[in-house]
PDB file of N, CA and C in Angstrom:
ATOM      1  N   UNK A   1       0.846  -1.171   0.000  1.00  0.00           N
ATOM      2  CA  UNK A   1       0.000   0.000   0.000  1.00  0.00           C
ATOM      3  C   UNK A   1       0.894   1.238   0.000  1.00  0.00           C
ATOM      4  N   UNK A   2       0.214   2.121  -0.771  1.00  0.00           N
ATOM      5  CA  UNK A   2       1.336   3.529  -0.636  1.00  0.00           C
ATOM      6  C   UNK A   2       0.350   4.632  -0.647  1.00  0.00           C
ATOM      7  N   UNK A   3       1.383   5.159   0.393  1.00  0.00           N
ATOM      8  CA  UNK A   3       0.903   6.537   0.381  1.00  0.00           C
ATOM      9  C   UNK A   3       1.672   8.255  -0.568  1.00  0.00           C
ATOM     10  N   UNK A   4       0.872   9.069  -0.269  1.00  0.00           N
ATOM     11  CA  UNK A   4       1.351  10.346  -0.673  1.00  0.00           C
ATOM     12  C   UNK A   4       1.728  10.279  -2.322  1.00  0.00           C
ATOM     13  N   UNK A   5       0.603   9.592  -2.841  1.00  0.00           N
ATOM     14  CA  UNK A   5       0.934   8.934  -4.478  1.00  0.00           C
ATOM     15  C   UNK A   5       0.561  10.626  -5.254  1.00  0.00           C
ATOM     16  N   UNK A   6       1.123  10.773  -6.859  1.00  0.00           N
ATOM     17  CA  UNK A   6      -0.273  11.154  -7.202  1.00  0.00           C
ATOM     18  C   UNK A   6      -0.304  10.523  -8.613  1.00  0.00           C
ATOM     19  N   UNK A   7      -1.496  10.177  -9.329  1.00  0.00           N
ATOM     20  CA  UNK A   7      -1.875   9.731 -10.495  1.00  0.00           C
ATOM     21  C   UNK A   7      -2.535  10.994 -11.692  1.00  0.00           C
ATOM     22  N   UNK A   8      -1.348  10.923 -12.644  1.00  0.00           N
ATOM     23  CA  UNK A   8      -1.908  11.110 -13.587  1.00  0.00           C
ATOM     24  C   UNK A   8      -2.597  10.738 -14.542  1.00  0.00           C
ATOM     25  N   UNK A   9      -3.234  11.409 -14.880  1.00  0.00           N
ATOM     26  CA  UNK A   9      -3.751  10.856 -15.852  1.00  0.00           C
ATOM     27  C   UNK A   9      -4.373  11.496 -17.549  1.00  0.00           C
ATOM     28  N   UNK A  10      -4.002  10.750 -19.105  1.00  0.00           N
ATOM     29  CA  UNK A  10      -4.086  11.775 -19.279  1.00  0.00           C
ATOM     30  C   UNK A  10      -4.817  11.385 -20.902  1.00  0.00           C
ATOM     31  N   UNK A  11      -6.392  11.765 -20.696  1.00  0.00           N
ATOM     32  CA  UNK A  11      -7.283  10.943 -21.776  1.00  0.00           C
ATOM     33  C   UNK A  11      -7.833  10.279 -21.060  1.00  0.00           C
ATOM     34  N   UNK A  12      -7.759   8.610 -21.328  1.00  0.00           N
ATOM     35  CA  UNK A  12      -8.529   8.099 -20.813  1.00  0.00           C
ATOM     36  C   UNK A  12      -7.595   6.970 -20.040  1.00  0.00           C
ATOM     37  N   UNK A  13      -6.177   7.117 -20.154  1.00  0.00           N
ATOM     38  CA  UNK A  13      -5.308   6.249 -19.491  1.00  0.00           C
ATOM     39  C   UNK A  13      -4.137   6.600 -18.222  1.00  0.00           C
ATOM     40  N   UNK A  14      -4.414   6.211 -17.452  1.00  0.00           N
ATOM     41  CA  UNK A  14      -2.824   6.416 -16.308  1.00  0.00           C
ATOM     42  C   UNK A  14      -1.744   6.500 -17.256  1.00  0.00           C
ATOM     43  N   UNK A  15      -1.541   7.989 -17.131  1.00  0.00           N
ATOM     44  CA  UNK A  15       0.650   7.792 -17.467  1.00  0.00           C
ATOM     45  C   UNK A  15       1.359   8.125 -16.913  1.00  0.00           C
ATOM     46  N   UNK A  16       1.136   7.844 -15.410  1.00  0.00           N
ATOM     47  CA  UNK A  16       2.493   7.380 -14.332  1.00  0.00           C
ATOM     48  C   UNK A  16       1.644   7.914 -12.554  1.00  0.00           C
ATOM     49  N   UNK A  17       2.116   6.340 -12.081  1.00  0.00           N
ATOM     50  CA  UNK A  17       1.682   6.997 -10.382  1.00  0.00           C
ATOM     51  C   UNK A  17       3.049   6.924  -9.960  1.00  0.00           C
ATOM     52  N   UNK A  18       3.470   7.754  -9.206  1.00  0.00           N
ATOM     53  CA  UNK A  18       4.963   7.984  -8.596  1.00  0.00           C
ATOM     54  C   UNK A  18       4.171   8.949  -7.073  1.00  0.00           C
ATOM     55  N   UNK A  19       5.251   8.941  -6.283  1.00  0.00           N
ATOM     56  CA  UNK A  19       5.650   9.824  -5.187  1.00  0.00           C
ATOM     57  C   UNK A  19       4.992  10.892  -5.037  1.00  0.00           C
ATOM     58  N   UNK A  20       4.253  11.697  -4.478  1.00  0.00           N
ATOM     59  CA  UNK A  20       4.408  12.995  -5.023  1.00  0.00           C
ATOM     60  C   UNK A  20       5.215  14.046  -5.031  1.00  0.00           C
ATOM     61  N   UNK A  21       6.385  13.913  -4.359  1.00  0.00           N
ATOM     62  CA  UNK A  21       7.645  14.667  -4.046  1.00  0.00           C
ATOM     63  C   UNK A  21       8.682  14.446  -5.896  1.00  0.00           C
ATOM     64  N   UNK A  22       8.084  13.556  -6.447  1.00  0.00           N
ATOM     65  CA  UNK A  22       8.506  12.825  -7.666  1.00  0.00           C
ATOM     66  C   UNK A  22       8.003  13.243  -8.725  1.00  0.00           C
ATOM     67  N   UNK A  23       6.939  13.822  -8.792  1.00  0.00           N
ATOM     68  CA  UNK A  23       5.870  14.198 -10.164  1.00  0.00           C
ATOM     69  C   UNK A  23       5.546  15.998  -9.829  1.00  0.00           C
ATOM     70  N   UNK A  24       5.260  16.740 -11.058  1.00  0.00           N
ATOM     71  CA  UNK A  24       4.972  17.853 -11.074  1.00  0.00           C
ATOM     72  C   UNK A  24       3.567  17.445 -11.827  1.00  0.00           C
ATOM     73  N   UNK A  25       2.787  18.131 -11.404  1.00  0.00           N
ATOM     74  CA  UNK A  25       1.582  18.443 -11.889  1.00  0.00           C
ATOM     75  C   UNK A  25       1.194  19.344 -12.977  1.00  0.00           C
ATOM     76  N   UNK A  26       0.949  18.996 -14.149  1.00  0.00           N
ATOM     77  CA  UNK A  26       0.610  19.068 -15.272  1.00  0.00           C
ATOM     78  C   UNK A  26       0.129  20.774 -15.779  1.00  0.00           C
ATOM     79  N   UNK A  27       0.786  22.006 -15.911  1.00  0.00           N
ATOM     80  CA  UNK A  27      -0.261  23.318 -15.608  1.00  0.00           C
ATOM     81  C   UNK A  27      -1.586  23.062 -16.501  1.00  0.00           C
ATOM     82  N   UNK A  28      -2.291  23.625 -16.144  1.00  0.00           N
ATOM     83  CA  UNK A  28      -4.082  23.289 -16.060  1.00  0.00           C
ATOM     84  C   UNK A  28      -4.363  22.021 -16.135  1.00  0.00           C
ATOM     85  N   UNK A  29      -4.137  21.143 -15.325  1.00  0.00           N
ATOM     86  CA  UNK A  29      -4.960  19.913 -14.615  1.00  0.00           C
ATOM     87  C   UNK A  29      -5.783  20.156 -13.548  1.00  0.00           C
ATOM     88  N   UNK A  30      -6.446  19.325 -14.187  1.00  0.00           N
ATOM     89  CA  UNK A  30      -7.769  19.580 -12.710  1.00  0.00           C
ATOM     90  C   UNK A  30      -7.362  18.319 -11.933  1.00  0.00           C
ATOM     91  N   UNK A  31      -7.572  18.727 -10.414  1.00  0.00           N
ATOM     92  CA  UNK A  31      -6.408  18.111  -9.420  1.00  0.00           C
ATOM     93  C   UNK A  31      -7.719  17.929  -8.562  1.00  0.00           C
ATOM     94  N   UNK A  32      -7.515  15.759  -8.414  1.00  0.00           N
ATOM     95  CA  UNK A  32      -9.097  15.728  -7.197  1.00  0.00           C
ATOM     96  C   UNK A  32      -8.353  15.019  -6.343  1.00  0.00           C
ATOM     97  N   UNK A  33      -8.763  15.535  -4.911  1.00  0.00           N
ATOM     98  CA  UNK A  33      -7.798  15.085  -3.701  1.00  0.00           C
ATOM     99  C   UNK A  33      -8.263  13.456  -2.950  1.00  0.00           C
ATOM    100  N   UNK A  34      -7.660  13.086  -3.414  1.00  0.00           N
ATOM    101  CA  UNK A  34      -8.241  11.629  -2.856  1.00  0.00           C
ATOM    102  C   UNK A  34      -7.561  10.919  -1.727  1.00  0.00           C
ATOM    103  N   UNK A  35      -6.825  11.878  -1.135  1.00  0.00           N
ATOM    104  CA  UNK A  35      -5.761  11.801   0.228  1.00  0.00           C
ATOM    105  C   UNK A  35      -6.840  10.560   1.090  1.00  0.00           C
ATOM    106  N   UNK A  36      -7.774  11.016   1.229  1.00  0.00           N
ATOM    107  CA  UNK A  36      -8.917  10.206   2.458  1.00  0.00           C
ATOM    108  C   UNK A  36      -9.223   8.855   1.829  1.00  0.00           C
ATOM    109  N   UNK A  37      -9.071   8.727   0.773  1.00  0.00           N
ATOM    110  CA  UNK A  37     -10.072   7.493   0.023  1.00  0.00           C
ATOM    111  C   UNK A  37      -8.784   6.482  -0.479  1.00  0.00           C
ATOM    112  N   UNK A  38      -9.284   5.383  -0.826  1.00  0.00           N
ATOM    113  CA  UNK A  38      -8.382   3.910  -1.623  1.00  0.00           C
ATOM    114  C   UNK A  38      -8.566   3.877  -3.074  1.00  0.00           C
ATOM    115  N   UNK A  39      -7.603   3.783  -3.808  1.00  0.00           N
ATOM    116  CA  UNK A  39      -7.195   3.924  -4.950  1.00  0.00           C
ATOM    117  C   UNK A  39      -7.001   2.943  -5.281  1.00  0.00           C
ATOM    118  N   UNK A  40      -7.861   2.401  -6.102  1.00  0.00           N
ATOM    119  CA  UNK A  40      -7.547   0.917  -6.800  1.00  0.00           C
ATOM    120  C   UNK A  40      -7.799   0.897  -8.290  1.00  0.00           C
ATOM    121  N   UNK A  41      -6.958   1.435  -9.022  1.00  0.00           N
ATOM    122  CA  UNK A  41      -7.470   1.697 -10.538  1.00  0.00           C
ATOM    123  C   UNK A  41      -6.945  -0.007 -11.285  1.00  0.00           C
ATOM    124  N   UNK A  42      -7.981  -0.225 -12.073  1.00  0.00           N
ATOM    125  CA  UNK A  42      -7.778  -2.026 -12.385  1.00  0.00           C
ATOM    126  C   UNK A  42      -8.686  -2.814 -11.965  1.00  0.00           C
ATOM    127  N   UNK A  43      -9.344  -2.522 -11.008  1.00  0.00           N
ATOM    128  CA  UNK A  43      -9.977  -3.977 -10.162  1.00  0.00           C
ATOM    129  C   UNK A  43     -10.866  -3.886 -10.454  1.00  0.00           C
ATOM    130  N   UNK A  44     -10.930  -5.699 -10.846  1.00  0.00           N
ATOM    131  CA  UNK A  44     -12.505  -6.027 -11.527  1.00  0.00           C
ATOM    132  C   UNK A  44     -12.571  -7.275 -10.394  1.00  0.00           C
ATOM    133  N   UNK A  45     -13.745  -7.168 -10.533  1.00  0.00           N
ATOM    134  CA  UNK A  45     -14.361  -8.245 -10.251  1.00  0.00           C
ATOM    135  C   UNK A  45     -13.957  -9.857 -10.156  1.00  0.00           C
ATOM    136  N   UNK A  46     -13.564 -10.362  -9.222  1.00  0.00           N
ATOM    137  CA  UNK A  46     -12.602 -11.560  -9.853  1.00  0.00           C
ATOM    138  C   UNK A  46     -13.665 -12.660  -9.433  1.00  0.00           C
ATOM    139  N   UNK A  47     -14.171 -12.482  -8.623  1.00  0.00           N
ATOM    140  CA  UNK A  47     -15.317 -13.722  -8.624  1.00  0.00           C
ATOM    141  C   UNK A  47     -16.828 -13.714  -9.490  1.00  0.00           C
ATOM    142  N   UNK A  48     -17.061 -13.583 -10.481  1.00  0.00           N
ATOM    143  CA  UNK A  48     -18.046 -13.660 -11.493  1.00  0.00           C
ATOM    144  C   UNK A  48     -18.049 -14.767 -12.341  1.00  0.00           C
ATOM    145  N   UNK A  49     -19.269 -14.902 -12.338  1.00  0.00           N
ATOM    146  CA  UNK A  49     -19.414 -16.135 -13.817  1.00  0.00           C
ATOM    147  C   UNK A  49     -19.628 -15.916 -14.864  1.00  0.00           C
ATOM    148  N   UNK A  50     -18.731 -15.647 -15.769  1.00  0.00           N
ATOM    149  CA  UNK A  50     -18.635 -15.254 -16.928  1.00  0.00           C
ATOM    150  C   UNK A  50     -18.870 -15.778 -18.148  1.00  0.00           C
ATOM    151  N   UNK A  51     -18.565 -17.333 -17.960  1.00  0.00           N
ATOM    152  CA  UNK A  51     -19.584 -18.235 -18.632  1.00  0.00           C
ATOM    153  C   UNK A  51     -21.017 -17.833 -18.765  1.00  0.00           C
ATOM    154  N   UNK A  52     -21.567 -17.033 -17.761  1.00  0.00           N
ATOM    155  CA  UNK A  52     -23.297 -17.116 -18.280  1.00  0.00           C
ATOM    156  C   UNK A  52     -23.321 -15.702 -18.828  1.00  0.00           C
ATOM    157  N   UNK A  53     -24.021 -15.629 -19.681  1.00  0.00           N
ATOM    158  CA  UNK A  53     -24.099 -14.657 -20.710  1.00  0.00           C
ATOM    159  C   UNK A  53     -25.494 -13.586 -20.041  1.00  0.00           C
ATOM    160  N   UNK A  54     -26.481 -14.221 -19.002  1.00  0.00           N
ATOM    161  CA  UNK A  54     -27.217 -13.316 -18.515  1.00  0.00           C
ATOM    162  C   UNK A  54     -27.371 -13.004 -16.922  1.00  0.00           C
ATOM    163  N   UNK A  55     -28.005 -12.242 -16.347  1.00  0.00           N
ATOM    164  CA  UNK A  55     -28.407 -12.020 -15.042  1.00  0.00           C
ATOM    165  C   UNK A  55     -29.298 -13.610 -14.365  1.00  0.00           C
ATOM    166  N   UNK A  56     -29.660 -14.108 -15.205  1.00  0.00           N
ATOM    167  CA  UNK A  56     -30.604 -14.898 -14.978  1.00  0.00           C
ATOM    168  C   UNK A  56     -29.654 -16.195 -14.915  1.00  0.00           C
ATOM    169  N   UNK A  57     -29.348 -16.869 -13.416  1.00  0.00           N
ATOM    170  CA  UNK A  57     -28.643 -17.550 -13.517  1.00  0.00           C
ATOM    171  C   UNK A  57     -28.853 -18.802 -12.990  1.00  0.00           C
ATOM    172  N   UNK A  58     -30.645 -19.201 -13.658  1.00  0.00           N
ATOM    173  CA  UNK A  58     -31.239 -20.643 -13.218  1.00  0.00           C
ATOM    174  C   UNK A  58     -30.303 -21.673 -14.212  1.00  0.00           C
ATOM    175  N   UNK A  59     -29.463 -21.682 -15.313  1.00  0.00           N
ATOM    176  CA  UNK A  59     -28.646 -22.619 -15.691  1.00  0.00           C
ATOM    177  C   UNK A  59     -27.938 -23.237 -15.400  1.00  0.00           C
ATOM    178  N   UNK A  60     -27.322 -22.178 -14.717  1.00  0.00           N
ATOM    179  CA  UNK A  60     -25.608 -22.373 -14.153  1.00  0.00           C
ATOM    180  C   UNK A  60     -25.052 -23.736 -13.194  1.00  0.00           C
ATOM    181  N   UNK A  61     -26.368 -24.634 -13.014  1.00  0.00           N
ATOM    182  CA  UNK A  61     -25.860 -25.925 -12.529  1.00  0.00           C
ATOM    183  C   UNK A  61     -25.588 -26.569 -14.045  1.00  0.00           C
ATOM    184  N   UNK A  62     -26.659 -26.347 -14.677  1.00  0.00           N
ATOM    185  CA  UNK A  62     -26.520 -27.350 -16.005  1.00  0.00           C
ATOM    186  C   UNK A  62     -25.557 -27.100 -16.489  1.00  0.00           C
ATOM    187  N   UNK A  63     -25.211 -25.677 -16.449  1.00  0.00           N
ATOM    188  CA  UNK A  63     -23.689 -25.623 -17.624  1.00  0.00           C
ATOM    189  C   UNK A  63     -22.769 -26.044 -16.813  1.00  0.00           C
ATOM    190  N   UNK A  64     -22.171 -25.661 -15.357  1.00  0.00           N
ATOM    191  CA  UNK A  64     -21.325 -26.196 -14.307  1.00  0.00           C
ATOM    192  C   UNK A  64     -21.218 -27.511 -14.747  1.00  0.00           C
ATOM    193  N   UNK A  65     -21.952 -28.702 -14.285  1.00  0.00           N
ATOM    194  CA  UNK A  65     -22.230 -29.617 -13.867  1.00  0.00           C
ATOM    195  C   UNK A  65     -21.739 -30.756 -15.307  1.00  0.00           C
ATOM    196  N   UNK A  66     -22.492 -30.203 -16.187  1.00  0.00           N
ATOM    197  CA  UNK A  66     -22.570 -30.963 -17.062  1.00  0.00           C
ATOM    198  C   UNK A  66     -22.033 -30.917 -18.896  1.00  0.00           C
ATOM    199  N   UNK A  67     -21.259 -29.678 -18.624  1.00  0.00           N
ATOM    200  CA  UNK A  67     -20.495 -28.758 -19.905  1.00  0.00           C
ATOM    201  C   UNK A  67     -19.348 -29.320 -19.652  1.00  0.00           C
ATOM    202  N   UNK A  68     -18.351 -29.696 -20.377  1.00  0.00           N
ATOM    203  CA  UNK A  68     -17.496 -29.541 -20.167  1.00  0.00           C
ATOM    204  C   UNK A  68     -16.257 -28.403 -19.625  1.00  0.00           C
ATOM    205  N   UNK A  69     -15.668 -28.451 -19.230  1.00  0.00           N
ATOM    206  CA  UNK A  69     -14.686 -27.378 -18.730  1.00  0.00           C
ATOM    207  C   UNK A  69     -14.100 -26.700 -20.448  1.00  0.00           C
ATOM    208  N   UNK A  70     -13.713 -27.204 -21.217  1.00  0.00           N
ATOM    209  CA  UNK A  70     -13.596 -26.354 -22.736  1.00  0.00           C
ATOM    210  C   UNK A  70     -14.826 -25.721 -23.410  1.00  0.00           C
ATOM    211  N   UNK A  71     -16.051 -26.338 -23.053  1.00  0.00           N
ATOM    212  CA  UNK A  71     -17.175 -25.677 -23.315  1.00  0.00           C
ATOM    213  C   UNK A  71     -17.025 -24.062 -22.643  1.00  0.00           C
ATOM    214  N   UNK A  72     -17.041 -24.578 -21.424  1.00  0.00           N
ATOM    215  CA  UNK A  72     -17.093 -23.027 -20.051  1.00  0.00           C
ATOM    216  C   UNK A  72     -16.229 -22.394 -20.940  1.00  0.00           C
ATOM    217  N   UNK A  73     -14.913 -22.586 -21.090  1.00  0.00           N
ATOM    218  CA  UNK A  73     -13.736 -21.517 -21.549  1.00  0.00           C
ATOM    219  C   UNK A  73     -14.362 -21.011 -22.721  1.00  0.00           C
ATOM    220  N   UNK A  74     -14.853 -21.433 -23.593  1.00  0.00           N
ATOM    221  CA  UNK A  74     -15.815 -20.665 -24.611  1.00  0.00           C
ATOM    222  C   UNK A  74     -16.763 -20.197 -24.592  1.00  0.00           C
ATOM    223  N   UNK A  75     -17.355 -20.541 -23.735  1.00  0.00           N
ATOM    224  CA  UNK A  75     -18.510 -19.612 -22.901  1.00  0.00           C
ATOM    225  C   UNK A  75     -18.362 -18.000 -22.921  1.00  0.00           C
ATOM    226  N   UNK A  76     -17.124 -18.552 -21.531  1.00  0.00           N
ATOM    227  CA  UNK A  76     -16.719 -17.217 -20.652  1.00  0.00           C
ATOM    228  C   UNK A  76     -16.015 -16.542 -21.768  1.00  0.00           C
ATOM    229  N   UNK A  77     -15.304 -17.123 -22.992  1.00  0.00           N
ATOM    230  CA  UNK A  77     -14.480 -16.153 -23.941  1.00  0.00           C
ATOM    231  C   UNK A  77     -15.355 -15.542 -25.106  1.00  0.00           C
ATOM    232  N   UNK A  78     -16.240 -16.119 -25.344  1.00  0.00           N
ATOM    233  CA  UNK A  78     -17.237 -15.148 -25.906  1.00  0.00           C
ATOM    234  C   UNK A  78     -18.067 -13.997 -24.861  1.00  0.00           C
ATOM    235  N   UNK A  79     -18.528 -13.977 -23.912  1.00  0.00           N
ATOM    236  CA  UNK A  79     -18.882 -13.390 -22.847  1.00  0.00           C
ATOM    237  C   UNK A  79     -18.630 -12.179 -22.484  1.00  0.00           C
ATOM    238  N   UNK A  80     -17.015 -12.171 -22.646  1.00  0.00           N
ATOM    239  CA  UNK A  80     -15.974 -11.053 -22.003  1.00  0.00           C
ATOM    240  C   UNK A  80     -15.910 -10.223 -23.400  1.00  0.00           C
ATOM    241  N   UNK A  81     -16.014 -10.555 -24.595  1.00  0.00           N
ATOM    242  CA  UNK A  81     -15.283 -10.112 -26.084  1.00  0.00           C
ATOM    243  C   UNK A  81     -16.315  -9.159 -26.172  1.00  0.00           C
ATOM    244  N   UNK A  82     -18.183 -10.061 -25.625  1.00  0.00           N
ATOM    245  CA  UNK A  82     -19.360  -8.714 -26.193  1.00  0.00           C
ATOM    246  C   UNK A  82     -18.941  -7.448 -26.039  1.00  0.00           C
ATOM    247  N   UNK A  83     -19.708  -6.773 -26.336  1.00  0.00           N
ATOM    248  CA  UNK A  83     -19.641  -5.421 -25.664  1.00  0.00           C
ATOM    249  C   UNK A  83     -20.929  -4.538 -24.858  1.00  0.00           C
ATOM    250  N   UNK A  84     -20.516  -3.938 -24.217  1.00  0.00           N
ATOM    251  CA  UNK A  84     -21.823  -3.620 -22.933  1.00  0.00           C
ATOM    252  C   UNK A  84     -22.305  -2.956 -23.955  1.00  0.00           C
TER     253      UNK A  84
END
C-alpha cells in the first residue's frame, strides 16, 4: 500500500503513479484530492461467472455440472469479447 501517491492521468489512461515529491503536476490539470479514500485503478471483479451470458442464472448448474470445462472456456471467452 502507498501513500502520498499522485496519479496522472491523461485521456482516458494512467501515465504514471509515482511519489508525489517525484511528479509535477501538469499546468491546467484539474487536481481531485483523494488523500482520504483507496485507490484501486484495475480492479474487476474476480469472482463472477462469466460463462453465463445473462443475469438470470437458473442454468448455471446445467452448464457447471454438465459442460465440459472447454465448453465453459468458450462460454466465458465469448462473454468477455461482447460489448456492454
Amino acid at each position: 500500500m502507498l501513500s502520498n501517491q499522485v496519479i496522472v492521468i491523461r485521456g482516458d489512461r494512467i501515465e504514471r503513479v509515482a511519489a508525489s515529491d517525484q511528479v509535477q503536476i501538469p499546468a491546467g490539470a484539474t487536481v481531485i484530492d483523494l488523500s482520504r479514500a483507496t485507490v484501486l485503478p484495475g480492479l474487476i471483479d474476480c469472482h463472477t461467472h462469466i460463462m453465463l451470458s445473462d443475469t438470470d442464472d437458473s442454468h448455471y448448474d446445467d452448464i457447471l455440472l454438465k459442460q465440459s470445462w472447454q465448453y465453459r472456456t468458450i462460454l466465458a471467452t465469448l462473454n468477455v469479447k461482447k460489448e456492454s
